[in-house]
C-alpha atoms as a PDB file:
ATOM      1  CA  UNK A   1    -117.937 -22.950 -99.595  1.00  0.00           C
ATOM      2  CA  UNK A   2    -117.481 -25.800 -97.357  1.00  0.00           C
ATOM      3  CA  UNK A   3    -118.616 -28.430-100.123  1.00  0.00           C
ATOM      4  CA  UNK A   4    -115.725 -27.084-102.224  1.00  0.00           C
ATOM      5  CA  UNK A   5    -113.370 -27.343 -99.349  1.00  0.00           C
ATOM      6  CA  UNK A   6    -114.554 -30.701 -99.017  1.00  0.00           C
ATOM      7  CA  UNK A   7    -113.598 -31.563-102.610  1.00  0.00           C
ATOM      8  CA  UNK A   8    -110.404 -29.564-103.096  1.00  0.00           C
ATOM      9  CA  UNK A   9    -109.276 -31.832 -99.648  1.00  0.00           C
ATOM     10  CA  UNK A  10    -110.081 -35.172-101.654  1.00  0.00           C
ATOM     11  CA  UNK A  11    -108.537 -34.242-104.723  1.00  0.00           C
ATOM     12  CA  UNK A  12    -105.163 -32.697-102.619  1.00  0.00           C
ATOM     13  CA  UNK A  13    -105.534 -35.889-100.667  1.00  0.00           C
ATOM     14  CA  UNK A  14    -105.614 -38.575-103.460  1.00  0.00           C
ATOM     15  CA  UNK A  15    -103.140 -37.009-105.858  1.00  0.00           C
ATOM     16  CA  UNK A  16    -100.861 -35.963-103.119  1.00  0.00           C
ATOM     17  CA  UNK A  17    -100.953 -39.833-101.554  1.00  0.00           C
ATOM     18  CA  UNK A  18    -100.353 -41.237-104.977  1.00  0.00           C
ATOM     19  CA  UNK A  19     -97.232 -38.895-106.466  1.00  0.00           C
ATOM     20  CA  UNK A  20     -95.466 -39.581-102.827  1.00  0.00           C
ATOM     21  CA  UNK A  21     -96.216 -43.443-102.943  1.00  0.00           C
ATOM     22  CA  UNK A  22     -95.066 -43.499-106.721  1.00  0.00           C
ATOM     23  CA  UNK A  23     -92.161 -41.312-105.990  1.00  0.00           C
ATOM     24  CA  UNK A  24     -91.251 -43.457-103.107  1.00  0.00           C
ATOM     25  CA  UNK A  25     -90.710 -46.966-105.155  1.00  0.00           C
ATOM     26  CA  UNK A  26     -94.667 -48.237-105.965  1.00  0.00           C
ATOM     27  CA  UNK A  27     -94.433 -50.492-103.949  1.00  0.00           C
ATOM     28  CA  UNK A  28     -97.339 -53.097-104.464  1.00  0.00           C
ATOM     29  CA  UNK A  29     -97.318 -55.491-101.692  1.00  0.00           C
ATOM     30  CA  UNK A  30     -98.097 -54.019 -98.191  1.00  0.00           C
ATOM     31  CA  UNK A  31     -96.134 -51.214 -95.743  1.00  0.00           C
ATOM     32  CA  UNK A  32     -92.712 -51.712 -94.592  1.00  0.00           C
ATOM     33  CA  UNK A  33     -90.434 -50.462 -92.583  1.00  0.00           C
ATOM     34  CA  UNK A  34     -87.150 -52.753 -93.224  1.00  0.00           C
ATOM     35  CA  UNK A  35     -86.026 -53.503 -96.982  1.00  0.00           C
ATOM     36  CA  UNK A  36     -84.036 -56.434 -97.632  1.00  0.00           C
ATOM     37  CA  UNK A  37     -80.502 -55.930 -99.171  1.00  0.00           C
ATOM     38  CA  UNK A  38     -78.737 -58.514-100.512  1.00  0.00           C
ATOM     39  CA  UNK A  39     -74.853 -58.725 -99.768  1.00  0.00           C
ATOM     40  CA  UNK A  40     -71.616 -60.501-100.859  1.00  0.00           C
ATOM     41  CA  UNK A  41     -69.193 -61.540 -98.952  1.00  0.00           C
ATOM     42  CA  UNK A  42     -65.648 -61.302-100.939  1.00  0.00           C
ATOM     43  CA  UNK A  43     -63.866 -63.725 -99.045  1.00  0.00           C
ATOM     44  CA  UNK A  44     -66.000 -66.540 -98.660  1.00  0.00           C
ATOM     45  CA  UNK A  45     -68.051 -65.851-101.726  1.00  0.00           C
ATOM     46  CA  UNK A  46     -71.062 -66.416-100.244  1.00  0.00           C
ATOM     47  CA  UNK A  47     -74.097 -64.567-100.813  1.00  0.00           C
ATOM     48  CA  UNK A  48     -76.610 -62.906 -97.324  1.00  0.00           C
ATOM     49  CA  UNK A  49     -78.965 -60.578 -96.753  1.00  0.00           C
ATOM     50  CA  UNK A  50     -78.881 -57.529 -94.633  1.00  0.00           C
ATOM     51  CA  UNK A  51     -81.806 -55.591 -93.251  1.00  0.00           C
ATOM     52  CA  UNK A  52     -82.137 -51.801 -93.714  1.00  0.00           C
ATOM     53  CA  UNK A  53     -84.192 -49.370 -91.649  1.00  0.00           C
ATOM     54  CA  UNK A  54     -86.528 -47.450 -94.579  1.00  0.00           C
ATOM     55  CA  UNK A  55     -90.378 -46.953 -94.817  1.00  0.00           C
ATOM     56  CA  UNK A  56     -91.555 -47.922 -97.973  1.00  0.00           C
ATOM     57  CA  UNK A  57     -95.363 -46.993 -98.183  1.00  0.00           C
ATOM     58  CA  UNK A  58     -97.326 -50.317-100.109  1.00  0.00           C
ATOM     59  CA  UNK A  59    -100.635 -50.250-101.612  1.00  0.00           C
ATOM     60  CA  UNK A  60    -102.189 -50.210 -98.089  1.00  0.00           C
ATOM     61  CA  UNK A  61    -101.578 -46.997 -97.446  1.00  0.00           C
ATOM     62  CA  UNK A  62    -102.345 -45.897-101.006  1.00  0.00           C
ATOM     63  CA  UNK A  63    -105.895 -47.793-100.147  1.00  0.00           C
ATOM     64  CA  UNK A  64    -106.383 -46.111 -97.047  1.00  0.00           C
ATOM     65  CA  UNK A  65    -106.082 -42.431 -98.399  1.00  0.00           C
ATOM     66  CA  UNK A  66    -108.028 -42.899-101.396  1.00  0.00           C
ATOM     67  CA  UNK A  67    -110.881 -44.331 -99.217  1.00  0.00           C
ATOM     68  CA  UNK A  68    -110.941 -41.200 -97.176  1.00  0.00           C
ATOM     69  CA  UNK A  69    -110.775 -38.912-100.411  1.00  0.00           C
ATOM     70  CA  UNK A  70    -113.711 -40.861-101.559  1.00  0.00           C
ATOM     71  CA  UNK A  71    -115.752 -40.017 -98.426  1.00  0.00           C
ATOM     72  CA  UNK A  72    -114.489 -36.501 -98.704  1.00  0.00           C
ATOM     73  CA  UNK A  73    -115.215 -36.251-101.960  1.00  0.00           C
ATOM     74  CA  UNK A  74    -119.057 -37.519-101.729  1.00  0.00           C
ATOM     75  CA  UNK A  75    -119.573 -35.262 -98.778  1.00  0.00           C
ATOM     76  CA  UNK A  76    -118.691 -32.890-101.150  1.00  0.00           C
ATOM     77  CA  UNK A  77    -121.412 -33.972-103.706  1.00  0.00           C
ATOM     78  CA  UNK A  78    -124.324 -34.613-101.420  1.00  0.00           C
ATOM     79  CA  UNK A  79    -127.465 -32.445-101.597  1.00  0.00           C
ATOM     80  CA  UNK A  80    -127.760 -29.393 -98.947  1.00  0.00           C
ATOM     81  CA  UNK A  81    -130.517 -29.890 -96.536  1.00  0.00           C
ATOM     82  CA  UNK A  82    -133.391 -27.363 -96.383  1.00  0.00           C
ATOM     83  CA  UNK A  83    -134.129 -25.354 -94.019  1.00  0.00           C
ATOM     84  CA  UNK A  84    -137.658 -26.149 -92.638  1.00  0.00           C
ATOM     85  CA  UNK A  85    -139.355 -22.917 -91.954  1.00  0.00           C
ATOM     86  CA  UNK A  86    -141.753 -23.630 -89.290  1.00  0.00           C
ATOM     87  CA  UNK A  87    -143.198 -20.373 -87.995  1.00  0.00           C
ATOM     88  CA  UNK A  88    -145.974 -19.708 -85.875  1.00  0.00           C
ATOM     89  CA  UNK A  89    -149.008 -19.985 -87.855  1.00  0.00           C
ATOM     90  CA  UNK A  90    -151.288 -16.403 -87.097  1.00  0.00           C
END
């Protein structure tokens, strides 16, 4: 039961991680939390740049969750231990 918790949580995990990150832009350079948003200026004509307050998740993050559904997902394929039955012998 556990083992298939195990994998159901890396699948859930990975897929979840990846639809939000692709959802959210696909971003593939790293994490950021300010996005660049380039401006004109009527009057003078000149072109600037104004920062905006967003998270944008990069391929770091992405990275980081699919590492941890990987080690979910092999602790959900490794071999159960036996139980050593060492009684008292008569």
């Amino acid at each position: 039961m556990l083992r298939h918790g195990l994998r159901l949580t890396a699948a859930v995990l990975f897929l979840g991680t990846l639809l939000w990150w692709i959802q959210a832009g696909r971003n593939p350079g790293w994490t950021k939390n300010q996005v660049a948003v380039p401006r004109f200026d009527e009057v003078t004509e000149i072109s600037y740049v104004e920062y905006e307050e967003r998270f944008v998740p990069g391929v770091d993050l992405l990275a980081a969750s699919s590492a941890i559904a990987l080690v979910l997902g092999v602790l959900g394929f490794l071999p159960r231990r036996k139980k050593s039955s060492q009684g008292l012998a008569g």
